[in-house]
PDB file of N, CA and C in Angstrom:
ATOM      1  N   UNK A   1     -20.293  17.579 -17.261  1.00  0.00           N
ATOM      2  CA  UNK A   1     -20.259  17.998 -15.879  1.00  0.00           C
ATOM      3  C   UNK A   1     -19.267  17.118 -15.106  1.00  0.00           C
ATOM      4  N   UNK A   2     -18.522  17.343 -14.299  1.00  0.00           N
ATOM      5  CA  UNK A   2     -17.316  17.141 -13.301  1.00  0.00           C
ATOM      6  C   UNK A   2     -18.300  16.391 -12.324  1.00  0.00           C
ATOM      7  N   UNK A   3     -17.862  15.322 -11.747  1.00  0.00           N
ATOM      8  CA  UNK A   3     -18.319  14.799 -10.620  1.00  0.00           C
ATOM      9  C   UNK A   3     -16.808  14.934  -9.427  1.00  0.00           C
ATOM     10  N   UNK A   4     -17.256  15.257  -8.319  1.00  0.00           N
ATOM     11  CA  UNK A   4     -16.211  14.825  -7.200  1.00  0.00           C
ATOM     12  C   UNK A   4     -16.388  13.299  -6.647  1.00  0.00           C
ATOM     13  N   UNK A   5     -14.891  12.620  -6.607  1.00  0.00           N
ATOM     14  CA  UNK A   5     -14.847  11.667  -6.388  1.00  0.00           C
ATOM     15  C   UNK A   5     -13.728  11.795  -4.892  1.00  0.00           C
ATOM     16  N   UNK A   6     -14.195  10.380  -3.700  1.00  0.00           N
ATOM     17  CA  UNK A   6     -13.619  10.651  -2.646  1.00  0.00           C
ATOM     18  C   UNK A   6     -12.714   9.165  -3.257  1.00  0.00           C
ATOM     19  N   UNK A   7     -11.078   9.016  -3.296  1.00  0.00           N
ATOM     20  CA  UNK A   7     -10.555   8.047  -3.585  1.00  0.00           C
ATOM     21  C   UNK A   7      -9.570   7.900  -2.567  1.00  0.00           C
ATOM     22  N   UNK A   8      -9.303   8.522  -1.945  1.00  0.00           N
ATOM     23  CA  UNK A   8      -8.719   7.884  -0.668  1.00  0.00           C
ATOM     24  C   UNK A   8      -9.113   8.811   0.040  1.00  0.00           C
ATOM     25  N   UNK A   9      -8.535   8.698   1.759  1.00  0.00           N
ATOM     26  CA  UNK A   9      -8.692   9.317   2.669  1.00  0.00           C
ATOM     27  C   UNK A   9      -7.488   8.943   3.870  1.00  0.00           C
ATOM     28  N   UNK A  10      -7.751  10.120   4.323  1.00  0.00           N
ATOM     29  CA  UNK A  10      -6.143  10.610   5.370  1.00  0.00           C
ATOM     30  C   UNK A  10      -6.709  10.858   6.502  1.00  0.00           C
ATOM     31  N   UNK A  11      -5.923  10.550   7.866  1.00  0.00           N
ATOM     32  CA  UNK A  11      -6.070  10.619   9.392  1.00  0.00           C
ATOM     33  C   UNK A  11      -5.214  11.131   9.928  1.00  0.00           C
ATOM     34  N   UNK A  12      -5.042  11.830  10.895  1.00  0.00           N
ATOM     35  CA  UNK A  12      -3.457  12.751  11.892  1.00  0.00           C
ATOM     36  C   UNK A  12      -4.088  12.948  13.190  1.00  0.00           C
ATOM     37  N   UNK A  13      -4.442  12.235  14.301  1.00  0.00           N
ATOM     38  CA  UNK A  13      -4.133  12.338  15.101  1.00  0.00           C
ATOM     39  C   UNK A  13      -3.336  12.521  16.221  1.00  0.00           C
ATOM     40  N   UNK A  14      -3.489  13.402  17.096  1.00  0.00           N
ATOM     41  CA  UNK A  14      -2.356  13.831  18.303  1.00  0.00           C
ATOM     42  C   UNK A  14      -2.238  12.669  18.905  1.00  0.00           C
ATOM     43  N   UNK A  15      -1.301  12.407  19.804  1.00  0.00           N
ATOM     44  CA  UNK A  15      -1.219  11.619  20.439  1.00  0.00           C
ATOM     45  C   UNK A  15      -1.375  11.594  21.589  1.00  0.00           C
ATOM     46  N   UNK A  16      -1.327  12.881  22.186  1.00  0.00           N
ATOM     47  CA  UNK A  16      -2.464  13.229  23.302  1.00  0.00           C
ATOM     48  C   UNK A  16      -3.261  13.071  24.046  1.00  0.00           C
ATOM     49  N   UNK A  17      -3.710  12.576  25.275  1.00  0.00           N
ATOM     50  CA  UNK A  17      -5.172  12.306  25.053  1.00  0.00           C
ATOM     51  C   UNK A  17      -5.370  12.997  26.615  1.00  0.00           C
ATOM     52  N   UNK A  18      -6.191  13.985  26.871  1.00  0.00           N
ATOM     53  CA  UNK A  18      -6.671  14.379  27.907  1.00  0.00           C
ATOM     54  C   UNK A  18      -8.284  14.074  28.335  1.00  0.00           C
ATOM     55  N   UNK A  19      -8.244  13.063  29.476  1.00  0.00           N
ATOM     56  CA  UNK A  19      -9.188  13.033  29.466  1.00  0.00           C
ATOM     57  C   UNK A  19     -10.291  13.988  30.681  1.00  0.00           C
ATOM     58  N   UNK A  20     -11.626  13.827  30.826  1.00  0.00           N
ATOM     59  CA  UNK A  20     -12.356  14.299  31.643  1.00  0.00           C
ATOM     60  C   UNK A  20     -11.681  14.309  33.171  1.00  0.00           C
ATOM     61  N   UNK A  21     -11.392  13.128  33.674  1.00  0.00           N
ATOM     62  CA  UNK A  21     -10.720  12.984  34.741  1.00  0.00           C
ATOM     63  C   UNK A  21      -9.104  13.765  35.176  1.00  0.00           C
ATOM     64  N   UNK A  22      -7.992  13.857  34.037  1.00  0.00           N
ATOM     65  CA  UNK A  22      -7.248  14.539  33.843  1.00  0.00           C
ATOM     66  C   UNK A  22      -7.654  16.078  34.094  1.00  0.00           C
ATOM     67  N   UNK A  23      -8.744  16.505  33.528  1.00  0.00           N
ATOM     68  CA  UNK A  23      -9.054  18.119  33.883  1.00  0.00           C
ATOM     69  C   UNK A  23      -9.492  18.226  35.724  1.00  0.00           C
ATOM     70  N   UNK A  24     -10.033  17.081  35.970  1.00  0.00           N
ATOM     71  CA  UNK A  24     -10.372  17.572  37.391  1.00  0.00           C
ATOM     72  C   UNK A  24      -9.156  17.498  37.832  1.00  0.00           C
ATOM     73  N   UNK A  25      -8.046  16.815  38.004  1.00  0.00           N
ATOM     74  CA  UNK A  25      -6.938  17.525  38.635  1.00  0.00           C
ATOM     75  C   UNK A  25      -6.361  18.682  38.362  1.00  0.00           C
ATOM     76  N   UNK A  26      -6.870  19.493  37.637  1.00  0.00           N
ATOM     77  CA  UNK A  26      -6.492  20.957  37.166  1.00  0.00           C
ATOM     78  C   UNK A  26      -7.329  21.551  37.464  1.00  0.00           C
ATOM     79  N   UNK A  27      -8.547  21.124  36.907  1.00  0.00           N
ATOM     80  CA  UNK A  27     -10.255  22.673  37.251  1.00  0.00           C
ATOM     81  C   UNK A  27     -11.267  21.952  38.317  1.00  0.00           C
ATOM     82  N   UNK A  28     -11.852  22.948  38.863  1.00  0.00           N
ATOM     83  CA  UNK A  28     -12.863  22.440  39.684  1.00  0.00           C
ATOM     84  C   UNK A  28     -14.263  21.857  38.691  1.00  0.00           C
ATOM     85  N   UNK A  29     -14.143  20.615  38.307  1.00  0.00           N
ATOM     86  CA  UNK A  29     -14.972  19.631  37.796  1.00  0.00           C
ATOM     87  C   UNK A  29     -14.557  18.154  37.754  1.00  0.00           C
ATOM     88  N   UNK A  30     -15.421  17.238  37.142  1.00  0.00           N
ATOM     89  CA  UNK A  30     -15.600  16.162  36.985  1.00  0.00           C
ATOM     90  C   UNK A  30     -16.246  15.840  35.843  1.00  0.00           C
ATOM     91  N   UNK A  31     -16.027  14.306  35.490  1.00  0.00           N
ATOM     92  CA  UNK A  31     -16.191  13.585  34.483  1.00  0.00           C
ATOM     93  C   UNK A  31     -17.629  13.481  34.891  1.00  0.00           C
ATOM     94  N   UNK A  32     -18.493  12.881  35.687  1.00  0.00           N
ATOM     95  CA  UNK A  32     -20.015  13.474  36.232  1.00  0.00           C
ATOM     96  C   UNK A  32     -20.422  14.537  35.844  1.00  0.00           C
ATOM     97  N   UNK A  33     -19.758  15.582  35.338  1.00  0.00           N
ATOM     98  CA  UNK A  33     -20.453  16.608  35.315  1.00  0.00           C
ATOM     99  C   UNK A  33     -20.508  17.085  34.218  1.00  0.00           C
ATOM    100  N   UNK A  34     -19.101  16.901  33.548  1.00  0.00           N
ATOM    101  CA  UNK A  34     -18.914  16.994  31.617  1.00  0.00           C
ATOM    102  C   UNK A  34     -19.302  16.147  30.832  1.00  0.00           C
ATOM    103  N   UNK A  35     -19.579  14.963  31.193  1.00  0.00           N
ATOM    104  CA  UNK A  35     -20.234  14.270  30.250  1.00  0.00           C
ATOM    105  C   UNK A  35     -21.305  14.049  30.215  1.00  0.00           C
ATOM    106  N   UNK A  36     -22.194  13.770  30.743  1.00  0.00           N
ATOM    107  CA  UNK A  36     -23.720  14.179  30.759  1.00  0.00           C
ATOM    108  C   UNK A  36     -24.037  15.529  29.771  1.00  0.00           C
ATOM    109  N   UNK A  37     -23.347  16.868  30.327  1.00  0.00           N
ATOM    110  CA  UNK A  37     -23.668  17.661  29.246  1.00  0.00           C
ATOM    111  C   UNK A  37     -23.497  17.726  28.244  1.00  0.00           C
ATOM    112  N   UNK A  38     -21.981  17.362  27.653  1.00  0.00           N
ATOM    113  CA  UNK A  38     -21.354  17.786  26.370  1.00  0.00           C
ATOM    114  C   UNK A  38     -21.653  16.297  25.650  1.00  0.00           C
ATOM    115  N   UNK A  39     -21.570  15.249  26.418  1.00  0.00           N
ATOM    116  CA  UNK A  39     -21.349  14.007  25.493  1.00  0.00           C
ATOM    117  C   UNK A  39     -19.830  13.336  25.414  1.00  0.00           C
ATOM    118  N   UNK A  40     -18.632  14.116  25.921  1.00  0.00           N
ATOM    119  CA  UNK A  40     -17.241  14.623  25.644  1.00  0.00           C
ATOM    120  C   UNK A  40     -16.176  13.409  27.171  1.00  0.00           C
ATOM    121  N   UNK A  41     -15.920  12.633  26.791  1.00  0.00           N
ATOM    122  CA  UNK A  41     -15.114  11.540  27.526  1.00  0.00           C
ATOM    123  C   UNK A  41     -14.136  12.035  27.902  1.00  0.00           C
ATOM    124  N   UNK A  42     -13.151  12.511  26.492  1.00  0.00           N
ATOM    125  CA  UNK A  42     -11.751  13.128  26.134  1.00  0.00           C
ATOM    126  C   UNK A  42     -11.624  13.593  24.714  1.00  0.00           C
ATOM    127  N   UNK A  43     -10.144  14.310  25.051  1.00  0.00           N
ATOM    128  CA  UNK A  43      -9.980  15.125  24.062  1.00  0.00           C
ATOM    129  C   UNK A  43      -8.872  15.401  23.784  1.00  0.00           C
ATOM    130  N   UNK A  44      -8.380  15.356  22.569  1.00  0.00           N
ATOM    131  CA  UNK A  44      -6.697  15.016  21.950  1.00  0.00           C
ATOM    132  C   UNK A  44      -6.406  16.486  22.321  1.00  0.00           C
ATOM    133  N   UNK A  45      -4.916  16.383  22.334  1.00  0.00           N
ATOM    134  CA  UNK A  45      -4.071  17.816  22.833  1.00  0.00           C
ATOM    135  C   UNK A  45      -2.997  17.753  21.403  1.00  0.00           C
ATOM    136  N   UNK A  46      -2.006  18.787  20.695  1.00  0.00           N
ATOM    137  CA  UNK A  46      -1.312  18.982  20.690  1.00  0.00           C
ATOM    138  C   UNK A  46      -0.286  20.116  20.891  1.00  0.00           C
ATOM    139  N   UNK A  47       0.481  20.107  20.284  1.00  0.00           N
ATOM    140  CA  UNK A  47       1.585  21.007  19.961  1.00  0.00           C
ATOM    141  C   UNK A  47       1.608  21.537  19.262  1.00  0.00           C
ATOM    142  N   UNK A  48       1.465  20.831  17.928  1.00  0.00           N
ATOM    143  CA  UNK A  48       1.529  20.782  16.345  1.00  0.00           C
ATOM    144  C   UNK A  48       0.594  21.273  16.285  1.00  0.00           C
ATOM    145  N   UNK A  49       0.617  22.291  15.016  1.00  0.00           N
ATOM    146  CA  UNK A  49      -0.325  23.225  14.631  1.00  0.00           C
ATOM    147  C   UNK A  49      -1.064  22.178  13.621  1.00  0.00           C
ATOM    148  N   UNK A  50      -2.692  23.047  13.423  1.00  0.00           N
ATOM    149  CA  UNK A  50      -3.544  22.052  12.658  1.00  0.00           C
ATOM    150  C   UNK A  50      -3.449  22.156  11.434  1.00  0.00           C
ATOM    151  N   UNK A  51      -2.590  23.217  10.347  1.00  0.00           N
ATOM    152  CA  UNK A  51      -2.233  23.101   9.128  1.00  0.00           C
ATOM    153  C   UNK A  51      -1.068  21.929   9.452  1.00  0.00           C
ATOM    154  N   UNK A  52      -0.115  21.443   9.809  1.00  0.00           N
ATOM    155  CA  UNK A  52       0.707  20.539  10.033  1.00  0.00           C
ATOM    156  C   UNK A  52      -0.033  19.223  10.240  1.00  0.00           C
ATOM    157  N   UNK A  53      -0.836  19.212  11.102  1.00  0.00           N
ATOM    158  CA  UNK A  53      -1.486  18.161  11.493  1.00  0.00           C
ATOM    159  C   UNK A  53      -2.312  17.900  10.340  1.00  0.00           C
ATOM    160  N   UNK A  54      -3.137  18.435   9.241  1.00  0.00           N
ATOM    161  CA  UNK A  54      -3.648  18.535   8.234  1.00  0.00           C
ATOM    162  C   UNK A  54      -2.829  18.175   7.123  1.00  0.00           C
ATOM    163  N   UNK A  55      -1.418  18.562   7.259  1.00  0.00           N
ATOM    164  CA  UNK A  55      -0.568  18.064   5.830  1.00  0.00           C
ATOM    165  C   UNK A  55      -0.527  16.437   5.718  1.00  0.00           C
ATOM    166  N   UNK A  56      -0.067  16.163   6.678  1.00  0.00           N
ATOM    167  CA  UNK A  56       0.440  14.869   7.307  1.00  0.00           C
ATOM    168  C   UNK A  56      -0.707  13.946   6.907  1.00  0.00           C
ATOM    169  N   UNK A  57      -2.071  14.055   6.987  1.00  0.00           N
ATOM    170  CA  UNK A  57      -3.459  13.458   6.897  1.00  0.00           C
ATOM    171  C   UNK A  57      -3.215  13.552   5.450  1.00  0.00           C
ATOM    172  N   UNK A  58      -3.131  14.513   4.758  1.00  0.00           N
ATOM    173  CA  UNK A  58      -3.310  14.735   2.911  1.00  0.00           C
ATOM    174  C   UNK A  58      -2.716  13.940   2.779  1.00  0.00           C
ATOM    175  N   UNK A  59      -1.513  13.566   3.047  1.00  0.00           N
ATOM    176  CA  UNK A  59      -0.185  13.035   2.508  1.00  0.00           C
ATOM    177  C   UNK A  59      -0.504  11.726   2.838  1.00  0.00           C
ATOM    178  N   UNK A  60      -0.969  11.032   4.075  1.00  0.00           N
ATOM    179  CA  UNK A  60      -1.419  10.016   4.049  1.00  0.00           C
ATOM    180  C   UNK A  60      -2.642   9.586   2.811  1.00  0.00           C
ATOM    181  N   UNK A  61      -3.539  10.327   2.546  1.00  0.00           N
ATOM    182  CA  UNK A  61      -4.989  10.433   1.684  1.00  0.00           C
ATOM    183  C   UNK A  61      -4.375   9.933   0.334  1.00  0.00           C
ATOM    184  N   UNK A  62      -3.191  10.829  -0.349  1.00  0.00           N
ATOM    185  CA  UNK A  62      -2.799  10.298  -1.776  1.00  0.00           C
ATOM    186  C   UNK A  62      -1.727   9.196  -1.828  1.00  0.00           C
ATOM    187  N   UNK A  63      -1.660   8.562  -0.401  1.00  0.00           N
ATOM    188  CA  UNK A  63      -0.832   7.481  -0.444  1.00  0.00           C
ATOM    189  C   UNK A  63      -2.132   6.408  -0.849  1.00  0.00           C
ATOM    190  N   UNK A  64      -3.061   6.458   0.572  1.00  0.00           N
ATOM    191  CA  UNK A  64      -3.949   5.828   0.054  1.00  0.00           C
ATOM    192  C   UNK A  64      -4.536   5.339  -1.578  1.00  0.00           C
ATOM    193  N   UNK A  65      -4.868   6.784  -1.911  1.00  0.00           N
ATOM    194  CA  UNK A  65      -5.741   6.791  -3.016  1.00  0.00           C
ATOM    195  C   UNK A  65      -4.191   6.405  -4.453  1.00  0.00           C
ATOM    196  N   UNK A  66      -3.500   6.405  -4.286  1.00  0.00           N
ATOM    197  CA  UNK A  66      -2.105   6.469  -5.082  1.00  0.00           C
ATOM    198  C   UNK A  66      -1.839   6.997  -6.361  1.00  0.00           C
ATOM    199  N   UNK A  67      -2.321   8.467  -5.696  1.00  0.00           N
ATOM    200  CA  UNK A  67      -2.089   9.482  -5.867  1.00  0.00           C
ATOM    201  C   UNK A  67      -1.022  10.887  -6.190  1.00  0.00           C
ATOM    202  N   UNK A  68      -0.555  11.380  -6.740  1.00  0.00           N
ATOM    203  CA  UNK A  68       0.638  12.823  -6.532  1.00  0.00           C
ATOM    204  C   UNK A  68      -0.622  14.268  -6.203  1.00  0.00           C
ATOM    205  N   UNK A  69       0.356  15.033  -5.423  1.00  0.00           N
ATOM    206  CA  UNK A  69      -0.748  16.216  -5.184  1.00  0.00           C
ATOM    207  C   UNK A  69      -0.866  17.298  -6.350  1.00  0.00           C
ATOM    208  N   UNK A  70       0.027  16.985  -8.072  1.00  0.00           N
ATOM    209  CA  UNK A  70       0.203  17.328  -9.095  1.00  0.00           C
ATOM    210  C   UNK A  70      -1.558  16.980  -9.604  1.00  0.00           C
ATOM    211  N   UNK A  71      -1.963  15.625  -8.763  1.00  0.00           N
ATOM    212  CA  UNK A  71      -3.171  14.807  -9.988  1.00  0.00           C
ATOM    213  C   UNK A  71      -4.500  15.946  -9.412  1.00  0.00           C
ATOM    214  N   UNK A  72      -4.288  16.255  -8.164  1.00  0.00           N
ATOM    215  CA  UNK A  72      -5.239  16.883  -7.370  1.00  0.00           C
ATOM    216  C   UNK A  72      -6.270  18.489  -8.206  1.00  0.00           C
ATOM    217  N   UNK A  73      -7.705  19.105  -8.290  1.00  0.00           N
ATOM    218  CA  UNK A  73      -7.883  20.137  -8.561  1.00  0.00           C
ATOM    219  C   UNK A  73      -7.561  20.555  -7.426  1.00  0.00           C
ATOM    220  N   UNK A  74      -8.009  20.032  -6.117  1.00  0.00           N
ATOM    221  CA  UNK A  74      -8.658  21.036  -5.282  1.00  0.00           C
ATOM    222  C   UNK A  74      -8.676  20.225  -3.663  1.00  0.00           C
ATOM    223  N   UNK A  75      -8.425  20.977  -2.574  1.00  0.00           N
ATOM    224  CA  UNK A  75      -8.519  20.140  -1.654  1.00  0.00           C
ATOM    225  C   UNK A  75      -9.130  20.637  -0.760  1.00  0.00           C
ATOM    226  N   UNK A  76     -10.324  20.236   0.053  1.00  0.00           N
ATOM    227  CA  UNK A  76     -11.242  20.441   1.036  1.00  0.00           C
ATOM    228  C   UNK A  76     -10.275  20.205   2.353  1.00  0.00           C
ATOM    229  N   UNK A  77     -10.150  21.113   3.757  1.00  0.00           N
ATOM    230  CA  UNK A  77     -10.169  20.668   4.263  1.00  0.00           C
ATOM    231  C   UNK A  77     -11.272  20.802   5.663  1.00  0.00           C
ATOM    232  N   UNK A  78     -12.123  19.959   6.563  1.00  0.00           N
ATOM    233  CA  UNK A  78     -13.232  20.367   7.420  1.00  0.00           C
ATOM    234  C   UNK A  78     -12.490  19.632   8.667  1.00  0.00           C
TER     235      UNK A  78
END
């Protein structure tokens, strides 16, 4: 039987950052009022699409793990 093993791991964050306060100068709300409900401070923005933003993270992951994406079965992404 095959076990899955996690041997490295990859990150891609936007650089973005919009926060709660940033939206009230656009929508009628506040950071008082979104965070209490959602839990939600801020929230990254991009441009870049999230398969792009997703490559970039892999590619970091088999640097980590030192790795080729040849060694790979299979790749999750959540």
């Amino acid at each position: 039987m095959k076990y899955a093993n996690i041997t490295g791991w990859g990150k891609c964050l936007p650089p973005s950052v919009l926060t709660n306060d940033d939206l009230s100068t656009i929508m009628d709300t506040s950071d008082e009022w979104i965070y209490p409900r959602t839990g939600i401070k801020a929230r990254r923005i991009s441009h870049v699409s999230t398969s792009d933003l997703a490559t970039l993270a892999g590619r970091r992951a088999l640097a980590c793990a030192g790795l080729e994406a040849s060694d790979l079965d299979g790749i999750i992404l959540a």
